[in-house]
Protein backbone atom coordinates (compact mmCIF):
# COMPACT_ATOMS: atom_id res chain seq x y z
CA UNK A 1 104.82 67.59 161.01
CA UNK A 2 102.04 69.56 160.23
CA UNK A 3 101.74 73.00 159.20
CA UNK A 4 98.09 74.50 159.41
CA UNK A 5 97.67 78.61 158.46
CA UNK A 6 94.60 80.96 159.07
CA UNK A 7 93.88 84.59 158.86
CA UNK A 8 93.02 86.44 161.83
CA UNK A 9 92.51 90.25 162.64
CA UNK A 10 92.37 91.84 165.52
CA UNK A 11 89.59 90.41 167.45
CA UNK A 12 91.52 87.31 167.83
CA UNK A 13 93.78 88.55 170.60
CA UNK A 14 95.63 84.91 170.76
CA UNK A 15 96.73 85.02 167.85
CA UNK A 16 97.48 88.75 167.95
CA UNK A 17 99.87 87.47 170.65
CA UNK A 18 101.29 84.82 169.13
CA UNK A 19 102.46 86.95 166.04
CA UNK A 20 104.15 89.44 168.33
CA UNK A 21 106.00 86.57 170.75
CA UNK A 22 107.35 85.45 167.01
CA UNK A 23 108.59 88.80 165.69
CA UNK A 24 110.01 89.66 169.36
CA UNK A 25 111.84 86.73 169.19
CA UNK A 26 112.87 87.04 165.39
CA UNK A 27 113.76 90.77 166.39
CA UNK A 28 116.36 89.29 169.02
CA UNK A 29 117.95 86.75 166.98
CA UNK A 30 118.07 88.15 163.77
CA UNK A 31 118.97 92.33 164.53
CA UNK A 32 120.56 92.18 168.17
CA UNK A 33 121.39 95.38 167.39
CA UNK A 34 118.18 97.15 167.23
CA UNK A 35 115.88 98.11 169.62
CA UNK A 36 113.20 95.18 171.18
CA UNK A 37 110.28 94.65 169.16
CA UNK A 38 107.64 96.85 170.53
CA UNK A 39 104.59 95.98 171.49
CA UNK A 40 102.67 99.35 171.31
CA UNK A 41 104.00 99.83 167.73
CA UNK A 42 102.52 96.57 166.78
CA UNK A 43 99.61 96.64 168.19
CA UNK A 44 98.63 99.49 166.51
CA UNK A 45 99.19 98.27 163.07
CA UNK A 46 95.69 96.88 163.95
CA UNK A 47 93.65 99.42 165.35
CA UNK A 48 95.43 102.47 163.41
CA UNK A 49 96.82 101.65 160.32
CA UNK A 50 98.20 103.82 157.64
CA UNK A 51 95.87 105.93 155.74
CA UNK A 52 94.45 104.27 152.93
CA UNK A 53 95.97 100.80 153.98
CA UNK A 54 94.56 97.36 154.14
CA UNK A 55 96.64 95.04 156.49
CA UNK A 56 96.18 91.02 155.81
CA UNK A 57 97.18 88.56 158.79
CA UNK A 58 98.11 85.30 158.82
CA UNK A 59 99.31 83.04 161.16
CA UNK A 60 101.03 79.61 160.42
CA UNK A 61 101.27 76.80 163.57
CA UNK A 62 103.28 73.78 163.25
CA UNK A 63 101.73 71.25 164.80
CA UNK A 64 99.49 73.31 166.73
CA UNK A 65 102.43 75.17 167.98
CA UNK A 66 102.53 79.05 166.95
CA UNK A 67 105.22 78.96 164.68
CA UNK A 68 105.44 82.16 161.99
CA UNK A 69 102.95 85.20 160.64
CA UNK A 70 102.73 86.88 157.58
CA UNK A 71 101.70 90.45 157.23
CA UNK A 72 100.64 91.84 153.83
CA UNK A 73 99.86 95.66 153.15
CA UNK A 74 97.61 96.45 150.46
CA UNK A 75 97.55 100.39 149.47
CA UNK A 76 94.49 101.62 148.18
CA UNK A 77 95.02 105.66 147.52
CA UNK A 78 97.66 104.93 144.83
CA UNK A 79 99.57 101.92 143.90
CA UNK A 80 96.53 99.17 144.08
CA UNK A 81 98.37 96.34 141.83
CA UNK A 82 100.96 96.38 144.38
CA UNK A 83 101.64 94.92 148.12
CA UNK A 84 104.40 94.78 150.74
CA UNK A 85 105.16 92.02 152.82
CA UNK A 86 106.61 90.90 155.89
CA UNK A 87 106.91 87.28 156.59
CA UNK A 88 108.59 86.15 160.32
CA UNK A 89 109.11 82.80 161.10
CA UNK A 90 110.27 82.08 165.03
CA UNK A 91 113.53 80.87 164.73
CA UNK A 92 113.37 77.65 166.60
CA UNK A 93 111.14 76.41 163.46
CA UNK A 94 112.75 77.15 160.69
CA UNK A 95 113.75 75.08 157.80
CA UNK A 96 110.63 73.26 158.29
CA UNK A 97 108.63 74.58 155.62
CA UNK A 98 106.54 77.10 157.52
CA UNK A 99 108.08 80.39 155.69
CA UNK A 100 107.31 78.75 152.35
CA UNK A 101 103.70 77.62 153.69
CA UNK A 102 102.99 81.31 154.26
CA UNK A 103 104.50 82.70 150.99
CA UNK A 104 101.98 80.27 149.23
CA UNK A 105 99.16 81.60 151.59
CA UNK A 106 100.40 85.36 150.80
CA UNK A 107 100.39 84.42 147.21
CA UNK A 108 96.75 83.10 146.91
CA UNK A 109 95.74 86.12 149.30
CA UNK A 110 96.85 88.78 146.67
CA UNK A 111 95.95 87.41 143.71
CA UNK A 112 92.32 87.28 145.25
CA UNK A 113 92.22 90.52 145.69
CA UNK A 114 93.94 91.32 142.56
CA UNK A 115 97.27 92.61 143.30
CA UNK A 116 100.43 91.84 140.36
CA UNK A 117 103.08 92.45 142.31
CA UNK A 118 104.47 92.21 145.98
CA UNK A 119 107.73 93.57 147.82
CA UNK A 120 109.61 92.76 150.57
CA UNK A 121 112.77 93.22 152.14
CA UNK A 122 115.72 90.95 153.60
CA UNK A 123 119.57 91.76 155.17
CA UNK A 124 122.90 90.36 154.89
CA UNK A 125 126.32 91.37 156.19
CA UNK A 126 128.84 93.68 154.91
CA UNK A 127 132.02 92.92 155.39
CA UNK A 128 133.05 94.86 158.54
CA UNK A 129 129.43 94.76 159.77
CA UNK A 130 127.49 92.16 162.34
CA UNK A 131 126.83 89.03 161.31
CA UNK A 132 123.47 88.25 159.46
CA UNK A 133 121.88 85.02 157.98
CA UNK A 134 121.86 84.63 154.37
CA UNK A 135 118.74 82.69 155.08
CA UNK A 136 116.82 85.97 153.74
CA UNK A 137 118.11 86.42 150.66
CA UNK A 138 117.77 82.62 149.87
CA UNK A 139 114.57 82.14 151.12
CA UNK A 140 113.53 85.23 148.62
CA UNK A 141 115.68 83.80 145.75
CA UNK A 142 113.53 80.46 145.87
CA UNK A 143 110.14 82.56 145.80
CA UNK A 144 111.14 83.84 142.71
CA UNK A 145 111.21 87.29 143.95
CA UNK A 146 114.10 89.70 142.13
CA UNK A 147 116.34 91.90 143.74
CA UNK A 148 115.10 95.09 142.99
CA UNK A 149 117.16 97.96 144.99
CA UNK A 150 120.18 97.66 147.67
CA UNK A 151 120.24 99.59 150.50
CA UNK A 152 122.63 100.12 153.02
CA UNK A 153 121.77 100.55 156.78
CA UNK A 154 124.38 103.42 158.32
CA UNK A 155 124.70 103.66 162.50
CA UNK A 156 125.76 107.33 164.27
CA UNK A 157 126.73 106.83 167.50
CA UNK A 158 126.69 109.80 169.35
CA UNK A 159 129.36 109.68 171.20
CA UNK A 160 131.99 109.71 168.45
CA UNK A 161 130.72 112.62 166.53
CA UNK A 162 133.19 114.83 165.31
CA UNK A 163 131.58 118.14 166.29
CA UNK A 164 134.35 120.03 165.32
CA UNK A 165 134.42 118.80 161.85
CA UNK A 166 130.40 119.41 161.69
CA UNK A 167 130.89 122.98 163.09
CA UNK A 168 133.35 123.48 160.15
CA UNK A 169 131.00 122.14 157.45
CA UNK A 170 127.83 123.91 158.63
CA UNK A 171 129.95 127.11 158.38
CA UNK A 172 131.17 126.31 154.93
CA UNK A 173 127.49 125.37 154.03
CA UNK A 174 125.87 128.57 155.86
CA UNK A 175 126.44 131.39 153.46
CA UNK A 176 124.94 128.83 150.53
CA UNK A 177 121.85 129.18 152.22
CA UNK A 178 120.95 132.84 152.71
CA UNK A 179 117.37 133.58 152.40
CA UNK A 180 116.37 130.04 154.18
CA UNK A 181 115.62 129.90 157.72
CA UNK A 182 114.76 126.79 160.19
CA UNK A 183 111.18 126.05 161.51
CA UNK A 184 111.69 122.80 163.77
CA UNK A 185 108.30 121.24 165.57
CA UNK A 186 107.93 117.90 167.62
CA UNK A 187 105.00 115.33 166.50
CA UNK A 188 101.92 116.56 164.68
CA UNK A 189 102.68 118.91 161.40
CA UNK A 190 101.24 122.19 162.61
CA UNK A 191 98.34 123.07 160.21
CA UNK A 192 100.44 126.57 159.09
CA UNK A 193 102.69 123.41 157.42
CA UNK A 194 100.70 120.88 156.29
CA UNK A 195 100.21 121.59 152.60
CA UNK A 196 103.72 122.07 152.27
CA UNK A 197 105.07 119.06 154.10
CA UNK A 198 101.88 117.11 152.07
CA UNK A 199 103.67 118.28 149.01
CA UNK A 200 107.07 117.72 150.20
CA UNK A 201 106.04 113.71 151.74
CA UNK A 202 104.30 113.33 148.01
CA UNK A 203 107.60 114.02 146.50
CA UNK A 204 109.66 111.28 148.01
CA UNK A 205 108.87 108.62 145.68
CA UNK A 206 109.82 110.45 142.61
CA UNK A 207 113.19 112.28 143.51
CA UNK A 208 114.32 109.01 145.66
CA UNK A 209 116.61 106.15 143.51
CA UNK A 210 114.01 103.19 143.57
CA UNK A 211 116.22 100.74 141.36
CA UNK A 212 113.63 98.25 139.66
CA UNK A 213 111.09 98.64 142.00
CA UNK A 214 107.55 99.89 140.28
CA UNK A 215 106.22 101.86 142.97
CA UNK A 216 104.53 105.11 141.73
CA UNK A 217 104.71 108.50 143.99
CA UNK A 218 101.95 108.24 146.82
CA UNK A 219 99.11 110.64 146.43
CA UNK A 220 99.58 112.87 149.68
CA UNK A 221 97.20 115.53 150.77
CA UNK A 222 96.80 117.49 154.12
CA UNK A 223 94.00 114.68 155.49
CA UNK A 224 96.74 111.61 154.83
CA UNK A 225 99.40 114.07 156.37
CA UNK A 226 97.13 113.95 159.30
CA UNK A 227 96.28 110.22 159.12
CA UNK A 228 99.57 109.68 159.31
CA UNK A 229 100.02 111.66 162.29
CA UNK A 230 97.66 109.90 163.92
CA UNK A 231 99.20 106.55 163.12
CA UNK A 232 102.43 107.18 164.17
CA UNK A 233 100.91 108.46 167.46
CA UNK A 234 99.20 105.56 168.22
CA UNK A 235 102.57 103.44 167.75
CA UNK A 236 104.30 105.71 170.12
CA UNK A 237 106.55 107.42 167.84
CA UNK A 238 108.20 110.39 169.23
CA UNK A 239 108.77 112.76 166.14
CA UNK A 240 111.43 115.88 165.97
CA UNK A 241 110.88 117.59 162.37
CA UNK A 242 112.86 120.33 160.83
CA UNK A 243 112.30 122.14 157.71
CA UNK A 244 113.39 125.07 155.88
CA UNK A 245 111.44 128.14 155.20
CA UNK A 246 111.98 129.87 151.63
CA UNK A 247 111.66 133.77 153.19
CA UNK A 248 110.91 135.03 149.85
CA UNK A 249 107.89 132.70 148.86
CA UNK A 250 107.00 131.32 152.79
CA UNK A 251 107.10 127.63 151.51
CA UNK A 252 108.82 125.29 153.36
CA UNK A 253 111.26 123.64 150.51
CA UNK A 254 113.64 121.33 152.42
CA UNK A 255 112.33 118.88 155.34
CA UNK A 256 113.67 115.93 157.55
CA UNK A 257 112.71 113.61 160.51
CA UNK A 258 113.72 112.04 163.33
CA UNK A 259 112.11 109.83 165.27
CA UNK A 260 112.60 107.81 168.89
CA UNK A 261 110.27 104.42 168.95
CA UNK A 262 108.54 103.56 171.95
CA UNK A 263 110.80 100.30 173.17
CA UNK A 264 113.82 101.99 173.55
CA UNK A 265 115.15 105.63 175.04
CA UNK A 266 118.46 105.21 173.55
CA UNK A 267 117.59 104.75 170.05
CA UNK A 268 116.52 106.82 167.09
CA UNK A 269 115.43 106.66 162.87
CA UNK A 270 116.90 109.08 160.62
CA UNK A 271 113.62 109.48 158.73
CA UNK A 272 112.57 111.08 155.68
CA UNK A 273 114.94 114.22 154.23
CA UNK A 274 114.09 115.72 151.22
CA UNK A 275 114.67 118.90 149.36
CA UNK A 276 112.00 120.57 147.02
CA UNK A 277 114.50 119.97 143.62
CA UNK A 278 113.94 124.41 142.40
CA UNK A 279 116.09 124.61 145.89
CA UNK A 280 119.12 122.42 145.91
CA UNK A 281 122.25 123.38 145.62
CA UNK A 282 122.15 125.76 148.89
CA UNK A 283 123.16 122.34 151.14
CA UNK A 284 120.21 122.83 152.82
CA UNK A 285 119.64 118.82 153.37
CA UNK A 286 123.02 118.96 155.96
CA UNK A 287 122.25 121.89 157.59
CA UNK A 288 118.42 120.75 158.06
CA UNK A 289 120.06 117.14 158.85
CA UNK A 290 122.42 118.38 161.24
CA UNK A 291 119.96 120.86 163.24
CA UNK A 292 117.66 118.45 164.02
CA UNK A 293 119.81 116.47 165.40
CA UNK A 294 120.61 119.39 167.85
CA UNK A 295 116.87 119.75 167.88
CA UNK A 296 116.14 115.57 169.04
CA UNK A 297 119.45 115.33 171.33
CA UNK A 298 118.13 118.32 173.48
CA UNK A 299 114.65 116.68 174.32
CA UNK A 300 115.80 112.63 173.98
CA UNK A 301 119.44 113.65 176.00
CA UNK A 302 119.20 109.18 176.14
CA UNK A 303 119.61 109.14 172.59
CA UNK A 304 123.23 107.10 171.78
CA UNK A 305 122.89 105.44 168.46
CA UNK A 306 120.89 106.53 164.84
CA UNK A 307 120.21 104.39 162.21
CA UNK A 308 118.90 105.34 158.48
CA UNK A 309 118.52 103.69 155.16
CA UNK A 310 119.34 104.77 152.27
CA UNK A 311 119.61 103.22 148.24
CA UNK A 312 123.26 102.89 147.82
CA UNK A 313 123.11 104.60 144.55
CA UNK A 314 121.50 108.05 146.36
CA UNK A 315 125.30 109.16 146.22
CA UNK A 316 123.97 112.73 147.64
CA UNK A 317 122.41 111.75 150.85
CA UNK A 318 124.66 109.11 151.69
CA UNK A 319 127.53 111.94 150.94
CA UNK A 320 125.79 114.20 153.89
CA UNK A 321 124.94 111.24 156.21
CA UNK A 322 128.59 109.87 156.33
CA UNK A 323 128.96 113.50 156.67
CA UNK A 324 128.16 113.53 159.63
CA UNK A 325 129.04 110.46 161.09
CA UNK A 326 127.20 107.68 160.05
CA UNK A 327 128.61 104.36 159.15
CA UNK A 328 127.58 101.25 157.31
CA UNK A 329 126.11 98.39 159.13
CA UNK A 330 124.42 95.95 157.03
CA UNK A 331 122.88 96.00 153.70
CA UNK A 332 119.26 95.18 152.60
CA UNK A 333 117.48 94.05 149.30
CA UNK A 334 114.03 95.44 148.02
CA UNK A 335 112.76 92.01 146.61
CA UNK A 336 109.84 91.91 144.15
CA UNK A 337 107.59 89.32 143.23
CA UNK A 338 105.32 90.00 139.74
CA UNK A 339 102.42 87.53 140.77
């Protein structure tokens, strides 16, 4: 057998095709559960990336025959030693040496262009949850790669919400929060919120448990707020945002996002949720949590399952998420690579 690899971008539309036929068909095999791979969405990691990113392509054939792709994200407004991956091999060619083929590619990729460290991220089974390879975790084992955060995938299905049990916890957690009111939009950040939600988005990466991995806080202004917007646009991201207005000081201090993907009506992320630190303890991150999910059900009424992410050791938010109803389903692993 022989395994050939070569970049490509996207003026080579074959092999723009090829990639997605292989993730589409990963997708179905590996996460049955989630919804199709969508073609819109990957498209446009192409021809509207993420502000400030670099995306590298490769794709790998096996004798001739299309046969994995490798995806490498190089950030260059912050964190420019580091890279994310994500390597997909179709499944009827594994074990064949393709996936370790394109982590050698990926490898002599970076280091060209002088990145020391790359992450990716694999998923395994939890013991009540769907089955999942272990083929991941190996695979990332071999690279030399160390685990560097666990995270835990949690499922609400709709229809077995206990409203009455939310009703009695947002009335518990109401009084807490006098002085704070709701402001809930759909897609674009208007521009009356955009330095706030810029400083709120900038915050993530230093309030949220990141284990081992060194990842320093992203630089976010109002134009990446907007890039971003535009990004997530282009992939066909339907977005419901709520945050929570300070009345004393007019900031928004507490924010969270939900989002419905392209590919599939009856599916939604649990985004983003975070709360400026001077205003916790007012449970604003469940009642901002649980209001948009009023806010998404009344315009995507198709909606039946959410799924989030979380670090299992981010005891708070995985405290309001079960909450509310969500449930493990599988659990993933951060991998990093020092090159």
């Amino acid at each position: 057998m022989s395994i050939t690899i070569a970049s490509f971008d996207s003026a080579d539309r074959a092999a723009v095709d090829a990639a997605y036929l292989i993730g589409a068909v990963a997708r179905d095999v590996d996460l049955p559960d989630l919804p199709p791979f969508c073609r819109q969405r990957f498209d446009a990691l192409f021809h509207a990336p993420m502000p400030g990113t670099e995306s590298l392509w490769a794709l790998a054939r096996l004798d001739g025959v299309p046969a994995g792709y490798l995806q490498l994200d190089l950030p260059h407004l912050d964190n420019t030693d580091n890279s994310s991956v994500e390597l997909m091999v179709h499944p009827e060619w594994r074990r064949r040496g393709v996936g370790r083929a394109l982590h050698e590619y990926g490898v002599r990729l970076l280091r060209e262009h002088g990145r020391k460290r790359v992450l990716g991220r694999t998923v395994s089974a939890l013991p009540e949850g769907p089955a999942r390879s272990v083929a991941g975790d190996a695979f990332a084992a071999a690279t030399g790669a160390q685990p560097a955060l666990a995270e835990v995938r949690r499922r609400l299905d709709i229809g077995e919400i206990d409203r009455i049990a939310l009703r009695a916890a947002l009335a518990e957690a109401r009084p807490l929060a006098e002085g704070y009111r709701s402001v809930c939009w759909q897609g674009a950040t208007p521009q009356e919120h955009v330095s706030d939600i810029a400083y709120l988005d900038g915050r993530l990466l230093m309030d949220a448990p990141l284990g081992d991995v060194q990842w320093e806080p992203e630089r976010v202004d109002a134009e990446r707020i907007r890039g971003n917007d535009r990004a997530l646009d282009a992939r066909g991201r339907r977005r419901y945002h709520l945050a929570m207005r300070h009345e004393a000081s007019g900031r928004l201090v507490a924010w969270t996002l939900l989002d419905v993907g392209a590919s599939a009506d009856w599916h939604a992320f649990q985004q983003i949720t975070i709360v400026d630190p001077a205003h916790r303890g007012h449970r604003l991150g469940l009642i901002a949590k649980a209001e948009n999910l009023h806010h998404l059900l009344t315009h995507e009424p198709a909606v039946r399952v959410i799924d989030t992410m979380n670090a299992a050791s981010n005891t708070y938010m995985v405290a309001i998420n079960e909450q509310l109803g969500f449930r493990p389903m599988d659990s993933w692993t951060d991998w990093q690579l020092t090159l």
